[in-house]
Structure formats: structure tokens, C-alpha cells
C-alpha atoms as a PDB file:
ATOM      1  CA  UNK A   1      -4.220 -59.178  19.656  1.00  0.00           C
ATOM      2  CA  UNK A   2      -7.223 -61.655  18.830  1.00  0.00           C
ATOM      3  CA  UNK A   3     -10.537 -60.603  17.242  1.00  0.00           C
ATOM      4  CA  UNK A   4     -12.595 -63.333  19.183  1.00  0.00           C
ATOM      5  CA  UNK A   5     -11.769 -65.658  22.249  1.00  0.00           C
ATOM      6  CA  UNK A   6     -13.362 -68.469  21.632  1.00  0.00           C
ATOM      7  CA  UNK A   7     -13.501 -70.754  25.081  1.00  0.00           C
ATOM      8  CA  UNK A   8     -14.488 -74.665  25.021  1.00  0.00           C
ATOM      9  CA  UNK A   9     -12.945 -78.289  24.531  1.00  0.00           C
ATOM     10  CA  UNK A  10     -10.008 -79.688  22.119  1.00  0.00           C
ATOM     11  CA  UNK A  11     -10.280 -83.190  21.669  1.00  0.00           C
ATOM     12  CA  UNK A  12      -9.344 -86.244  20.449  1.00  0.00           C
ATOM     13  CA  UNK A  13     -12.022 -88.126  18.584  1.00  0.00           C
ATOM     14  CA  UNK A  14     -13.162 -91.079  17.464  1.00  0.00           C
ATOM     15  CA  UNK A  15     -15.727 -91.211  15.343  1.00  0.00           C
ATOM     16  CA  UNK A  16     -17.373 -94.046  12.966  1.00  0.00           C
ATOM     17  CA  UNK A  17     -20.313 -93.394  10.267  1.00  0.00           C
ATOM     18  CA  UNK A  18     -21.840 -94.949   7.238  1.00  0.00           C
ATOM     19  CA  UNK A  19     -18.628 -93.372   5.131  1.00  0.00           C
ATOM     20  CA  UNK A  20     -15.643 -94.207   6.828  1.00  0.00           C
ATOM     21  CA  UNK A  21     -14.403 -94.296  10.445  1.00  0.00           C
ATOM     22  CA  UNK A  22     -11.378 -92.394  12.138  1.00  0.00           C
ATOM     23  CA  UNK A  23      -9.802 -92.859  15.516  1.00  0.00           C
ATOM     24  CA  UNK A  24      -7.722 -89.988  17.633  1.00  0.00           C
ATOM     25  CA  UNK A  25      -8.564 -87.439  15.318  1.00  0.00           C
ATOM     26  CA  UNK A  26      -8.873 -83.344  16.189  1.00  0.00           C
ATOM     27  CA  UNK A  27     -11.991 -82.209  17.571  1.00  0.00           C
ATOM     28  CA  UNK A  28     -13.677 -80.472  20.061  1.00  0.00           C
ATOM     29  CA  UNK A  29     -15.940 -77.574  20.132  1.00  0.00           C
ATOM     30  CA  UNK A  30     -12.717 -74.644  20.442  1.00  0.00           C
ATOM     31  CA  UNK A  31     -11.630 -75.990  17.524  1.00  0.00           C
ATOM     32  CA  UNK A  32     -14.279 -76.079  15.242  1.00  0.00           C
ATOM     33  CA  UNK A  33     -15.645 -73.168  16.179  1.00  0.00           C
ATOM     34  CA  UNK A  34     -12.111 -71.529  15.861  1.00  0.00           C
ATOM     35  CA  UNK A  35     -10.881 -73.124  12.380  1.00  0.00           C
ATOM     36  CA  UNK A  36     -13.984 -71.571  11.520  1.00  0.00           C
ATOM     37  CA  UNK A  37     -13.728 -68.318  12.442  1.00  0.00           C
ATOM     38  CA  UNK A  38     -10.069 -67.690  10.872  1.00  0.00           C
ATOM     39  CA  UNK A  39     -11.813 -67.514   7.665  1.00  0.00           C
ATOM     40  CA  UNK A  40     -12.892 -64.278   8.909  1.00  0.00           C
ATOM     41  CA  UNK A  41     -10.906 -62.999  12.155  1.00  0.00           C
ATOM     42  CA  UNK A  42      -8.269 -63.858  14.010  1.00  0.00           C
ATOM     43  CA  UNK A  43      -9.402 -66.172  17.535  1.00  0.00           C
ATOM     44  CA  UNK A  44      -7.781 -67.213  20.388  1.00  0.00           C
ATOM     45  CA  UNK A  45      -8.718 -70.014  22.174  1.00  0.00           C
ATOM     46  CA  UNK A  46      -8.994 -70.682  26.045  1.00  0.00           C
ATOM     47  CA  UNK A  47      -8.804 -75.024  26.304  1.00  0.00           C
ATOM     48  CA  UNK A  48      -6.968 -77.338  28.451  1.00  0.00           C
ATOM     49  CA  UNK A  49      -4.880 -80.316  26.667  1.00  0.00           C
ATOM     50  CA  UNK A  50      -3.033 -83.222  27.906  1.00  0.00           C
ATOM     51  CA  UNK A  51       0.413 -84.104  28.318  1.00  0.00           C
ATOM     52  CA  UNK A  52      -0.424 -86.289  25.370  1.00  0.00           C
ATOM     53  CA  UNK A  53      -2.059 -84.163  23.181  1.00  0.00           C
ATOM     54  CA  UNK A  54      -0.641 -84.580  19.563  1.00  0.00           C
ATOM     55  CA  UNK A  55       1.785 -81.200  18.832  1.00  0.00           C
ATOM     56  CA  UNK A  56       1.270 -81.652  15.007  1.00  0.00           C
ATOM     57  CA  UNK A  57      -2.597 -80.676  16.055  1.00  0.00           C
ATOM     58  CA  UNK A  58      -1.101 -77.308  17.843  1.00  0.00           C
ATOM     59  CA  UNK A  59       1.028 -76.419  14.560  1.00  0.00           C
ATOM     60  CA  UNK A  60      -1.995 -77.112  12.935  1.00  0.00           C
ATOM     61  CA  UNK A  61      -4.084 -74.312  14.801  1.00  0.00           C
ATOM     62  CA  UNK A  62      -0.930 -71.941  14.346  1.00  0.00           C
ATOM     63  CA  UNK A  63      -1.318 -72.616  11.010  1.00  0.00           C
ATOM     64  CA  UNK A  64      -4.769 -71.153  10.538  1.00  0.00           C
ATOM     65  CA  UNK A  65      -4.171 -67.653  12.689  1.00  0.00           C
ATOM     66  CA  UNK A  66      -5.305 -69.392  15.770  1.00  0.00           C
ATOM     67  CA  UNK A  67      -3.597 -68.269  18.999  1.00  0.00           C
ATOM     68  CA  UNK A  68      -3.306 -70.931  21.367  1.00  0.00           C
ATOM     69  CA  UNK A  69      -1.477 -69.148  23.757  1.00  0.00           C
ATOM     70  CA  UNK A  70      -4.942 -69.788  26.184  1.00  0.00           C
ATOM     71  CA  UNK A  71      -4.221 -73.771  25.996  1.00  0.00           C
ATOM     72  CA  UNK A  72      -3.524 -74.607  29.244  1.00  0.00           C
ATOM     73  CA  UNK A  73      -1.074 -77.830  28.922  1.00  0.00           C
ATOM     74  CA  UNK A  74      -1.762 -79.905  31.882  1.00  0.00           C
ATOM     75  CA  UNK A  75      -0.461 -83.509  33.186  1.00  0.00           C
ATOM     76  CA  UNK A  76      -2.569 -86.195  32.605  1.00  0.00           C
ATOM     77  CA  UNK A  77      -4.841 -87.236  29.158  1.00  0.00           C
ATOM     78  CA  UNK A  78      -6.493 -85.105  26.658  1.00  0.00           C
ATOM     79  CA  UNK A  79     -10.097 -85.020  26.325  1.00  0.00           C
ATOM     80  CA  UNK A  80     -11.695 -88.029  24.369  1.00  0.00           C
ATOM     81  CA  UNK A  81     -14.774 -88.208  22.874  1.00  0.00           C
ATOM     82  CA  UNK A  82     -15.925 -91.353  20.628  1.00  0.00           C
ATOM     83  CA  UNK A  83     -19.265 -92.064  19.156  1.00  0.00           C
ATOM     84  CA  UNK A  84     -20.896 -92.830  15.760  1.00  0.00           C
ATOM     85  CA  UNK A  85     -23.464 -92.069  13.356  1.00  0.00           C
ATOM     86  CA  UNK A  86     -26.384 -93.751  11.347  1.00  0.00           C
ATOM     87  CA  UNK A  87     -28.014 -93.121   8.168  1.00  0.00           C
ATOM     88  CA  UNK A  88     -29.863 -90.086  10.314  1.00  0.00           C
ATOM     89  CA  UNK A  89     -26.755 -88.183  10.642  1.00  0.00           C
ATOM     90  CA  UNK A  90     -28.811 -85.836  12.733  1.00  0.00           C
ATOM     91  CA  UNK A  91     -28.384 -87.765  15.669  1.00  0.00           C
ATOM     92  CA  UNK A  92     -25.227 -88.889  17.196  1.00  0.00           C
ATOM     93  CA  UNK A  93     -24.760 -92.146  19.104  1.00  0.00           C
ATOM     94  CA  UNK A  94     -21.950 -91.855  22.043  1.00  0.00           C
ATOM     95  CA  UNK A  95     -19.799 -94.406  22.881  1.00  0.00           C
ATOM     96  CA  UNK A  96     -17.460 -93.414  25.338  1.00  0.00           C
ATOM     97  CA  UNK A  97     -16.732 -89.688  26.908  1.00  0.00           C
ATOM     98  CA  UNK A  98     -13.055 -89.128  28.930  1.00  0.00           C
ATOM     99  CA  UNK A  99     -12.937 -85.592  30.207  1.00  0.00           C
ATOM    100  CA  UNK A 100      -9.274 -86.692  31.859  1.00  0.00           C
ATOM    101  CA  UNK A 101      -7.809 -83.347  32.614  1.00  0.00           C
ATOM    102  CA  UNK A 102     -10.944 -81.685  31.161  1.00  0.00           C
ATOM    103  CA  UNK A 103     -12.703 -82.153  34.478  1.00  0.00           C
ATOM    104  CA  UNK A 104     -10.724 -79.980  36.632  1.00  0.00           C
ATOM    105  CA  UNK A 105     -10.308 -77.097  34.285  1.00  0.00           C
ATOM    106  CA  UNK A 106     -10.243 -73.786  35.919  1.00  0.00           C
ATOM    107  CA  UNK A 107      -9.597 -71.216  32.767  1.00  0.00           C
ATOM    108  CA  UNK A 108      -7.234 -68.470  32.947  1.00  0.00           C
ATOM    109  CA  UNK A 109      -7.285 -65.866  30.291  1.00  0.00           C
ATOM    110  CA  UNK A 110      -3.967 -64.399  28.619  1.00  0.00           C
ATOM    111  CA  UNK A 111      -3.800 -60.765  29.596  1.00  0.00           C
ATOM    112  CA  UNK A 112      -4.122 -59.961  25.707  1.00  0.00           C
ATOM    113  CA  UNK A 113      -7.432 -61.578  25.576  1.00  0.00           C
ATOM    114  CA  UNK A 114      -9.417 -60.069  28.139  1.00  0.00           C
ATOM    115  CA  UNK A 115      -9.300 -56.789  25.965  1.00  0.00           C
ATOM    116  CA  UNK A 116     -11.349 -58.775  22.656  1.00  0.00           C
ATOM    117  CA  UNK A 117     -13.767 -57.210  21.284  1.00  0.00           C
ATOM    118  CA  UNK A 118     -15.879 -61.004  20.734  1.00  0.00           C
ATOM    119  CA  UNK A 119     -16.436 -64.360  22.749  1.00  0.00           C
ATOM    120  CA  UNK A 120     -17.839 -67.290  21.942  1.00  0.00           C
ATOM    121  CA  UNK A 121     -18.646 -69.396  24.928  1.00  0.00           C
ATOM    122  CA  UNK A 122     -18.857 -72.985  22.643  1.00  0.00           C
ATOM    123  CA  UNK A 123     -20.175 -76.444  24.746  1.00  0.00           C
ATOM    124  CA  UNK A 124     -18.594 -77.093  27.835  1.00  0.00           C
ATOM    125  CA  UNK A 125     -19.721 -76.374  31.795  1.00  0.00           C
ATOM    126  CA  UNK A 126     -21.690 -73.487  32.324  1.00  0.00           C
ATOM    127  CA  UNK A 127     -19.714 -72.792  35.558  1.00  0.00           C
ATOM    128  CA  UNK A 128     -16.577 -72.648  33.287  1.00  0.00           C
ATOM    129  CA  UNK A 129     -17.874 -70.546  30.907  1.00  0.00           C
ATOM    130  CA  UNK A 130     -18.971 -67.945  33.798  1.00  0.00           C
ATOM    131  CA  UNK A 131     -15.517 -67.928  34.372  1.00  0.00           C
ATOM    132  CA  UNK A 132     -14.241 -67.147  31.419  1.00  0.00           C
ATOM    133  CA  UNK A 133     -16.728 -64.055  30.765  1.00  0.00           C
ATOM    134  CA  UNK A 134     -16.019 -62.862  34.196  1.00  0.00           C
ATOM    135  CA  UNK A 135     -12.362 -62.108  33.039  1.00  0.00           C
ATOM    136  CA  UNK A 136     -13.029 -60.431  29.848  1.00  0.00           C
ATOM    137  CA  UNK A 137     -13.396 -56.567  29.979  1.00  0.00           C
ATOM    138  CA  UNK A 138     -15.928 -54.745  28.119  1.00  0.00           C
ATOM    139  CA  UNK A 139     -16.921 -57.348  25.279  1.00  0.00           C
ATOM    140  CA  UNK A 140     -18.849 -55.669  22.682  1.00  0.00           C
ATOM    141  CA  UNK A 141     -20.313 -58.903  21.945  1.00  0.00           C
ATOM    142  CA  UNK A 142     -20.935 -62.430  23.582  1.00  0.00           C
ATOM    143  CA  UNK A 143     -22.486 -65.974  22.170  1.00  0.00           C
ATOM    144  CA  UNK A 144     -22.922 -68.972  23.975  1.00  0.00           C
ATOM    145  CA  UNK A 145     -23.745 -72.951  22.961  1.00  0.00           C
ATOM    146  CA  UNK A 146     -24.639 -75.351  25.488  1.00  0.00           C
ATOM    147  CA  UNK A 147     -25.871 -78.861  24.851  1.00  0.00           C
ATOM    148  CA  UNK A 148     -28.110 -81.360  26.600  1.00  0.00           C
ATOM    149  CA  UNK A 149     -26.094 -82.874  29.507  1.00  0.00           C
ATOM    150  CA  UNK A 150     -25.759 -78.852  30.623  1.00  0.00           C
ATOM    151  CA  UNK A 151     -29.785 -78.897  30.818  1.00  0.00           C
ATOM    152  CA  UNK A 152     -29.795 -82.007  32.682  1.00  0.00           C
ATOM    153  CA  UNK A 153     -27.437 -81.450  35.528  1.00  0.00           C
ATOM    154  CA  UNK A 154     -26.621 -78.210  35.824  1.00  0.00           C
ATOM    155  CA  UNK A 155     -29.798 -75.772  34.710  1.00  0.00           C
ATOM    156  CA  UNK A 156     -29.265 -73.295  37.200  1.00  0.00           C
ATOM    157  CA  UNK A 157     -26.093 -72.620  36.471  1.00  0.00           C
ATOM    158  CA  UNK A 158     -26.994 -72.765  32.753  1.00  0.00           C
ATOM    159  CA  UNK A 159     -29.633 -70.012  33.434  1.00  0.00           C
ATOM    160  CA  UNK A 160     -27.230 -68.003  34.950  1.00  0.00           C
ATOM    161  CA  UNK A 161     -25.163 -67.832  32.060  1.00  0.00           C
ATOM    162  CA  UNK A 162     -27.735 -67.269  29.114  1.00  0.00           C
ATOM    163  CA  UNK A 163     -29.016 -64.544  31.348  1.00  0.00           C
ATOM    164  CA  UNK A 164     -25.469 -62.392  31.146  1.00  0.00           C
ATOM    165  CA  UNK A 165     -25.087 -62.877  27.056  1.00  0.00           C
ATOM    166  CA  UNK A 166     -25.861 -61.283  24.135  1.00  0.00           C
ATOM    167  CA  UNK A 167     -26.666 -64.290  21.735  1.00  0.00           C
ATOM    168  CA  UNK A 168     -26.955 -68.196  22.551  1.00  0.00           C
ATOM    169  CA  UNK A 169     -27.322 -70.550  20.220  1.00  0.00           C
ATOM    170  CA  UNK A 170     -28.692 -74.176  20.543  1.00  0.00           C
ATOM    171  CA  UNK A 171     -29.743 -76.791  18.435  1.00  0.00           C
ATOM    172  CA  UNK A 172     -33.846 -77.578  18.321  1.00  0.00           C
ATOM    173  CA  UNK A 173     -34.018 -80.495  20.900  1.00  0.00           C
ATOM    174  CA  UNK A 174     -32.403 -78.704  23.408  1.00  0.00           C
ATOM    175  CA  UNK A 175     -34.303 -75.646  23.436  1.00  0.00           C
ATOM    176  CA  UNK A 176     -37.425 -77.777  23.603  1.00  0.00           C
ATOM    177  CA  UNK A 177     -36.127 -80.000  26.094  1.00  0.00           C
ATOM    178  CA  UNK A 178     -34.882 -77.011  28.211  1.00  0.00           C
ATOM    179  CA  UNK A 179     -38.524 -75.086  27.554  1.00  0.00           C
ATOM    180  CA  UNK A 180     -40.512 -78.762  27.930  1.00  0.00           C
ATOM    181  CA  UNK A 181     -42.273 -77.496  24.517  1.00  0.00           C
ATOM    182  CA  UNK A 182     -42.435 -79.300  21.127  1.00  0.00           C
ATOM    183  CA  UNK A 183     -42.246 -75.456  19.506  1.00  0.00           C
ATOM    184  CA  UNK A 184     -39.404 -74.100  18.674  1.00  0.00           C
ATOM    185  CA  UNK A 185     -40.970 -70.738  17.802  1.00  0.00           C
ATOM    186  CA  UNK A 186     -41.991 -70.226  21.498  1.00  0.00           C
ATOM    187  CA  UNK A 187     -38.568 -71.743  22.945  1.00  0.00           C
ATOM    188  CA  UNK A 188     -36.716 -68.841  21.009  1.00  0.00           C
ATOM    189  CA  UNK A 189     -38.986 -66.004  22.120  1.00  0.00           C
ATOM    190  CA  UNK A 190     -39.105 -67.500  25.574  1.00  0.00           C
ATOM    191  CA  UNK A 191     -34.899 -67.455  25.751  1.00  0.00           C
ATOM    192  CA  UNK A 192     -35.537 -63.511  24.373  1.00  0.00           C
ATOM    193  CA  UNK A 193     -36.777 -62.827  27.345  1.00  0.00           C
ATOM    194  CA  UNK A 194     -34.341 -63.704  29.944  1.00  0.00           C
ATOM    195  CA  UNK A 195     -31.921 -61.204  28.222  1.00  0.00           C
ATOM    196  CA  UNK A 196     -30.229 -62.287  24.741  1.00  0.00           C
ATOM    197  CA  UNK A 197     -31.089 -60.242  22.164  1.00  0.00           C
ATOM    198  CA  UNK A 198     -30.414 -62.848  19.405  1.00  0.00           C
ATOM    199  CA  UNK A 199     -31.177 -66.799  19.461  1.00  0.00           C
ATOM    200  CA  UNK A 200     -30.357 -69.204  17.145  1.00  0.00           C
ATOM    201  CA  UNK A 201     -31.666 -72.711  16.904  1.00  0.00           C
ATOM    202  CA  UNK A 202     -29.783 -75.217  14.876  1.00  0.00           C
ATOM    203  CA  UNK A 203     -31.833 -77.506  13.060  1.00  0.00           C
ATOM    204  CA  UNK A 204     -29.598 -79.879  11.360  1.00  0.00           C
ATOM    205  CA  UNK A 205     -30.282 -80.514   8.104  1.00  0.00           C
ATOM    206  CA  UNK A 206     -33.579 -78.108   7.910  1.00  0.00           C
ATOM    207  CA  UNK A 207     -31.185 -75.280   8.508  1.00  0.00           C
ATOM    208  CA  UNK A 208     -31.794 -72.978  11.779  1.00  0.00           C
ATOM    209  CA  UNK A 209     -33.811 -70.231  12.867  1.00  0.00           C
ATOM    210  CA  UNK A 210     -32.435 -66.663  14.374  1.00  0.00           C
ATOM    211  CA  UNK A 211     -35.120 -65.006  16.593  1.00  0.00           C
ATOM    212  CA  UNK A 212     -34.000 -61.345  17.549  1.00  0.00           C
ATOM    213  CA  UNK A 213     -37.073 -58.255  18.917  1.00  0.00           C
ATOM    214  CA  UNK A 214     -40.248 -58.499  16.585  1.00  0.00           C
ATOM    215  CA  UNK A 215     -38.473 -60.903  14.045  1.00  0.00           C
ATOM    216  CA  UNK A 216     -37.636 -63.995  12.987  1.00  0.00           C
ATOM    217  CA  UNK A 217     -35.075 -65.436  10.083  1.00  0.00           C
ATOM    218  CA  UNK A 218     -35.225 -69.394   8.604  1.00  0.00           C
ATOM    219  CA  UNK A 219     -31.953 -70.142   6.999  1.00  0.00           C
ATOM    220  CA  UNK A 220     -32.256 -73.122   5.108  1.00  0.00           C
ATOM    221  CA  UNK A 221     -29.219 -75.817   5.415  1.00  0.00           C
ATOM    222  CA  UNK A 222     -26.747 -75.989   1.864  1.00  0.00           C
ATOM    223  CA  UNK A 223     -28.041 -79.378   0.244  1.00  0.00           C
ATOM    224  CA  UNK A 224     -24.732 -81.264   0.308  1.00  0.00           C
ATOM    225  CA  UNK A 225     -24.380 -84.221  -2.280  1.00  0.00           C
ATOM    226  CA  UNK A 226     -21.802 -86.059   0.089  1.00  0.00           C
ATOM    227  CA  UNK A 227     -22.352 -85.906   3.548  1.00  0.00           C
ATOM    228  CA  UNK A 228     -19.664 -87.659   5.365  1.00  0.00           C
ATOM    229  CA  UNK A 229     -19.281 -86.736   9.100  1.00  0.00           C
ATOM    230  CA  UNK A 230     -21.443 -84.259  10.769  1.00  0.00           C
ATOM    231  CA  UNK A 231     -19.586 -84.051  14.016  1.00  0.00           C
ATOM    232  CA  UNK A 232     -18.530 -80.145  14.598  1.00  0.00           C
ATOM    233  CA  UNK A 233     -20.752 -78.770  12.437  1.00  0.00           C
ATOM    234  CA  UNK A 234     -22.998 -76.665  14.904  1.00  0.00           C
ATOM    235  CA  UNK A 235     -19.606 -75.711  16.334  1.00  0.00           C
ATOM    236  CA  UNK A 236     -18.201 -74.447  12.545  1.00  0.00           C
ATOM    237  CA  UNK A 237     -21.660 -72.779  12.234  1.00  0.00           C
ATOM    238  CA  UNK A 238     -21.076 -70.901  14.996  1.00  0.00           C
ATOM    239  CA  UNK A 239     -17.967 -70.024  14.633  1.00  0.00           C
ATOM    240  CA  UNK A 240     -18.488 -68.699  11.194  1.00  0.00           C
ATOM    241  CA  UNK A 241     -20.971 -66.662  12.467  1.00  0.00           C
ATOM    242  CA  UNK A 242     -19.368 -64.426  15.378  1.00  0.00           C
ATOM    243  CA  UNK A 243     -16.081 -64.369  13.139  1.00  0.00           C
ATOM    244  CA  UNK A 244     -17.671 -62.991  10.123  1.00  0.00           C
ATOM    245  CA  UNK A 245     -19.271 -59.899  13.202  1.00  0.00           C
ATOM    246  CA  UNK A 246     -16.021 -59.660  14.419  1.00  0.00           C
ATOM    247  CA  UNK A 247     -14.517 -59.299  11.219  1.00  0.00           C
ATOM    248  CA  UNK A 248     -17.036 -56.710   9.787  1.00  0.00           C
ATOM    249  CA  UNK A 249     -18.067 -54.627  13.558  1.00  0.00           C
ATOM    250  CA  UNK A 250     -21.793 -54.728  12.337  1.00  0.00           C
ATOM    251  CA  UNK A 251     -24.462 -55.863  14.563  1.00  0.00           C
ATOM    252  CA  UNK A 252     -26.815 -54.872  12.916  1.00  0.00           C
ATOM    253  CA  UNK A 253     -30.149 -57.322  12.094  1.00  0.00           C
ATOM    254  CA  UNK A 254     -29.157 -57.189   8.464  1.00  0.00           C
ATOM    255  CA  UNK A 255     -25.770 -58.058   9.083  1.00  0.00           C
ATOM    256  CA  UNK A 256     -26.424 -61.298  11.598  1.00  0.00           C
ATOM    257  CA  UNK A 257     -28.755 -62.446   8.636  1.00  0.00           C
ATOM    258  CA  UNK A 258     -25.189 -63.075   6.628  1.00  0.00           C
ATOM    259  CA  UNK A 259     -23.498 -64.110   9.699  1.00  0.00           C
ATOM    260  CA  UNK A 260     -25.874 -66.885   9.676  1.00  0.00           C
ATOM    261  CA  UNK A 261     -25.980 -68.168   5.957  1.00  0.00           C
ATOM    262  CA  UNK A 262     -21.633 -67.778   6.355  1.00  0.00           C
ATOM    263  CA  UNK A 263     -21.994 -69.799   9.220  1.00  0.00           C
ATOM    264  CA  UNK A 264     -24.367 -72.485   7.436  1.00  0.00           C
ATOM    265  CA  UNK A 265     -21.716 -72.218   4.421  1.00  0.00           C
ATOM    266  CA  UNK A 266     -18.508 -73.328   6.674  1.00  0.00           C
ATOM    267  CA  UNK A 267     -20.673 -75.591   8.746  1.00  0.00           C
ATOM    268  CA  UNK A 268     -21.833 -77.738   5.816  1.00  0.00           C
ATOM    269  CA  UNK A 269     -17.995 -77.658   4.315  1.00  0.00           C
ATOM    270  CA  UNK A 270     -17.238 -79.288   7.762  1.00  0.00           C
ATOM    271  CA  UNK A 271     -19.590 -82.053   7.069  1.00  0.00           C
ATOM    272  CA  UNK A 272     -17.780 -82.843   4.283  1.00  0.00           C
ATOM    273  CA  UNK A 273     -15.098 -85.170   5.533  1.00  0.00           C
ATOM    274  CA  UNK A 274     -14.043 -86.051   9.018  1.00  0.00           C
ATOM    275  CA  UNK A 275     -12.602 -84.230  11.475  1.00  0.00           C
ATOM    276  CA  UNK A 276     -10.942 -80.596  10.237  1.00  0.00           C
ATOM    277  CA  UNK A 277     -10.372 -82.692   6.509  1.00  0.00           C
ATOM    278  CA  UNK A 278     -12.359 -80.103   4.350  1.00  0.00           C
ATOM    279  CA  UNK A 279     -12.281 -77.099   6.649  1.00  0.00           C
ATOM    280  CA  UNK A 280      -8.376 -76.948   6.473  1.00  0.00           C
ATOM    281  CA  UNK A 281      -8.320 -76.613   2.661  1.00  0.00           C
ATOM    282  CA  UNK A 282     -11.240 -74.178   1.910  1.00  0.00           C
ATOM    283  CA  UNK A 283     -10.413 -70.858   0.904  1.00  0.00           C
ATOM    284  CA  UNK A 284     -12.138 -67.579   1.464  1.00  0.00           C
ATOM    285  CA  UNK A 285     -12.992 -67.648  -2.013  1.00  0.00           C
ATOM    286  CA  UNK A 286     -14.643 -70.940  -1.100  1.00  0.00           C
ATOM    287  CA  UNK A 287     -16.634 -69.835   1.891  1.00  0.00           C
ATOM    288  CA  UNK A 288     -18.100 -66.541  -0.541  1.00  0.00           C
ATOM    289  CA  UNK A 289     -19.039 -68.469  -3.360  1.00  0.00           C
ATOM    290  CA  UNK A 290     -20.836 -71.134  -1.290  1.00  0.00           C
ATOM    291  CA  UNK A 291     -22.917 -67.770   0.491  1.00  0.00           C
ATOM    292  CA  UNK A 292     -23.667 -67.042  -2.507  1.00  0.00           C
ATOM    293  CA  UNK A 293     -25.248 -70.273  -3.679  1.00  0.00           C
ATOM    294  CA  UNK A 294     -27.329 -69.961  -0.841  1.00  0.00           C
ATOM    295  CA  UNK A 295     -28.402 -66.351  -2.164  1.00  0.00           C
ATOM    296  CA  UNK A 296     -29.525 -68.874  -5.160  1.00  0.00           C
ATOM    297  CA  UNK A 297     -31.469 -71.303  -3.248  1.00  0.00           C
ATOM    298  CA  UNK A 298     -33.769 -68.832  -1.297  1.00  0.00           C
ATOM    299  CA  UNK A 299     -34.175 -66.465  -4.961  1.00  0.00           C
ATOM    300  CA  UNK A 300     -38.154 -66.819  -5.943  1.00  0.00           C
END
């Protein structure tokens, strides 16, 4: 049984920055988001891989208490995503996207997951990600990510979806680009209102903001010393944030407050080496003194 389903891409990547460049690496929003959430719970992820998708990278996921039995092995090429990064590591620079047998995907849940208590709709098509929430049961909780090209090409759809879930969570130039508004204070409470009680804008390096009824919480970001690759790490923030609810039940205001400094924690281990480099060796022990370094850095 899985605490969270977590539904979106694996990958291969390629990825170059100021630090160091790596080619066919693991990626994708699933996993991040997943990798992260083991610290906490237990996911399950709902993908679609290639015929040439690396099996070291599945033992890999087994290895962290991620079920993959919602993989969907398919013939034809994995996902591929390559792109780099400049000193503004805030921004990143695509080079060449391959959805290969990511195009075609038409999810089907395990029978086990449909009874989670948690799902995390990460980045991919909206219309996917309606299908996947149509097949869970009675979710106590659901989050969703989208990303720019969604806004572009396939708002409707998009609107559909933030309209059935409990929390979505964006970073800031989307939620101005999909509210045409430079302010991200009246993007948030405008998303409030077509139904999700909680939103969350990522903001990079300035940290992110969590709007929920009559309030709103600025997490700052963890000032990292050595920044290498930033690629996943709104994925790993989000994942650390609905596994830490899964793991503790609490919905509570109070309690998505620490979801969201655990998830800035794990999301700015993530940017410390490519791909999963750091996030595979961090310990729990890691993840809960790093939280409470934050506690440090906000103390006045």
C-alpha cells in the first residue's frame, strides 16, 4: 500500500551548467518529486518509460521505497529532456524536448493505488492528470504543478484541473503569466478562488509563498554555498511537502507551514549536484537538521 501516488514524467536528461555537465542522467518530475517524498512516506508512481529506459534507474527507485509498479513499460524511447543553465540558475535554457512514448500516454492506475490517501499531480498534460484523479477514490488530499507550455496550449483544460484540487503549486512566472499580472500576491488569491484551498508559488532562490483563507506564509529559500544544478528542485520541493502531510495526517495551517520549509530543505539538497547525486545519500537526519537551520534563519 503507498502513502502518496505521485503521477508525472521519468526521464532521461541532459543537462549542462556553469559546474559540470551530464548526459542521460535520471530525471523527470515523478522522480523528483518521489525520491523526495520517501524521506517521509512511501509513493508510488504512475509514468510511462521506454523500452530503453536504463533498469539500474528502476532498482534505483526500489531502492528508496518507491513503488513503480504504475510504470507503464512501453515500446519505443524514453522521455528526453536536455537543456542548460547560466550564471542565473533561475532560468533554464532548453535545448531539445523528446516526449517519444511520453506523447501517447494514457495512465492506468494499479488497483492498490486508487485507495491512497495523497496525490501529487507533478508537470505533465493537464488532460493526463484528469485522468489520473478520475481513478483515485476518495483522496483525502490532492496537489498539482503545471508549468508554462500547459498555460500556453492547453488553459482550458488546465482550468479544469486546478478547479477539482485541493492545493496547486506553481512557480512565480507562471502564475503571473497565467493571471497576465506582475503580482504574485493577487495571482495566489485569484487561484483561491476557483477552489484550492492552498497555493504555493515557487520563487526560486527568494523562496516561495503559501496563500491559504485570510493568510499568507513567505518561506525564504536555504542559502546554499554550492549551487550546482537546479533542475528538479520545484519537483523535490514538492514532493517533500505532500510526503511530510502524508506522513504526519495533519492538514492543518500550522502543519503545511513545515511541509513547506521540509520541502525547501530537500529541494535545495537537490540543487546540490546533478541529477538524484545528493538526494540519494541524505538521510532523515539530514533533511531535520537542515529544517531546523531554517528555524535559525527566520529567528529575530
Amino acid at each position: 500500500m503507498v502513502d502518496v501516488v505521485i503521477s508525472g514524467t521519468v526521464a532521461l536528461d541532459s543537462i549542462r551548467t556553469p559546474f559540470g555537465e551530464v548526459r542521460e542522467v535520471l530525471g523527470g518530475s515523478a522522480v523528483y518529486s518521489s525520491v523526495a517524498a520517501s524521506g517521509f512516506a512511501r509513493p508510488g508512481i504512475v509514468s510511462v518509460i521506454g523500452k530503453d529506459f536504463p533498469r539500474k534507474y528502476l532498482s534505483f527507485l526500489k531502492t528508496m521505497g518507491i513503488d513503480t509498479a504504475g510504470i507503464e513499460v512501453k515500446k519505443g524511447d524514453t522521455f528526453r529532456w536536455a537543456g542548460y543553465y547560466e550564471y542565473d540558475m533561475n532560468q533554464a535554457h532548453t535545448l531539445d524536448t523528446k516526449l517519444n512514448v511520453l506523447a501517447e500516454f494514457d495512465p492506468l492506475l494499479p488497483e492498490a493505488y486508487r485507495e491512497a490517501g495523497f496525490l501529487f499531480l507533478a508537470n505533465t498534460d493537464p488532460e493526463v492528470q484528469m485522468k489520473v484523479h478520475g481513478q483515485m477514490k476518495k483522496p483525502r488530499f490532492v496537489m498539482m504543478d503545471t508549468m508554462n507550455f500547459w498555460i500556453e496550449n492547453k488553459k482550458d483544460a488546465l482550468t479544469k484541473m486546478i478547479e477539482k484540487v485541493d492545493a496547486l503549486v506553481l512557480n512565480d512566472a507562471e502564475a503571473r503569466q497565467y493571471w497576465d499580472t506582475p503580482n504574485l500576491v493577487h495571482a495566489g488569491r485569484s487561484f483561491l478562488k476557483m477552489g484550492p484551498s492552498v497555493v504555493i508559488i515557487k520563487k526560486g532562490e527568494h523562496g516561495a509563498l503559501m496563500f491559504t483563507d485570510g493568510a499568507c506564509f513567505s518561506a525564504p529559500a536555504y542559502p546554499l554555498e554550492r549551487l550546482v544544478d537546479p533542475t528538479g528542485a520545484g519537483d523535490s520541493f514538492a514532493g517533500g511537502f505532500i510526503g511530510w502531510l502524508a506522513r504526519t495526517g495533519d492538514l492543518s495551517p500550522r502543519n503545511m507551514r513545515k511541509a513547506v520549509i521540509f520541502g525547501s530543505a530537500i529541494a535545495s539538497y537537490n540543487a546540490e549536484g546533478f541529477s538524484l547525486d545528493r538526494l540519494k545519500k541524505i538521510t532523515r537526519d539530514d533533511i531535520f537538521n537542515r529544517y531546523m537551520m531554517f528555524q535559525d534563519i527566520v529567528s529575530f
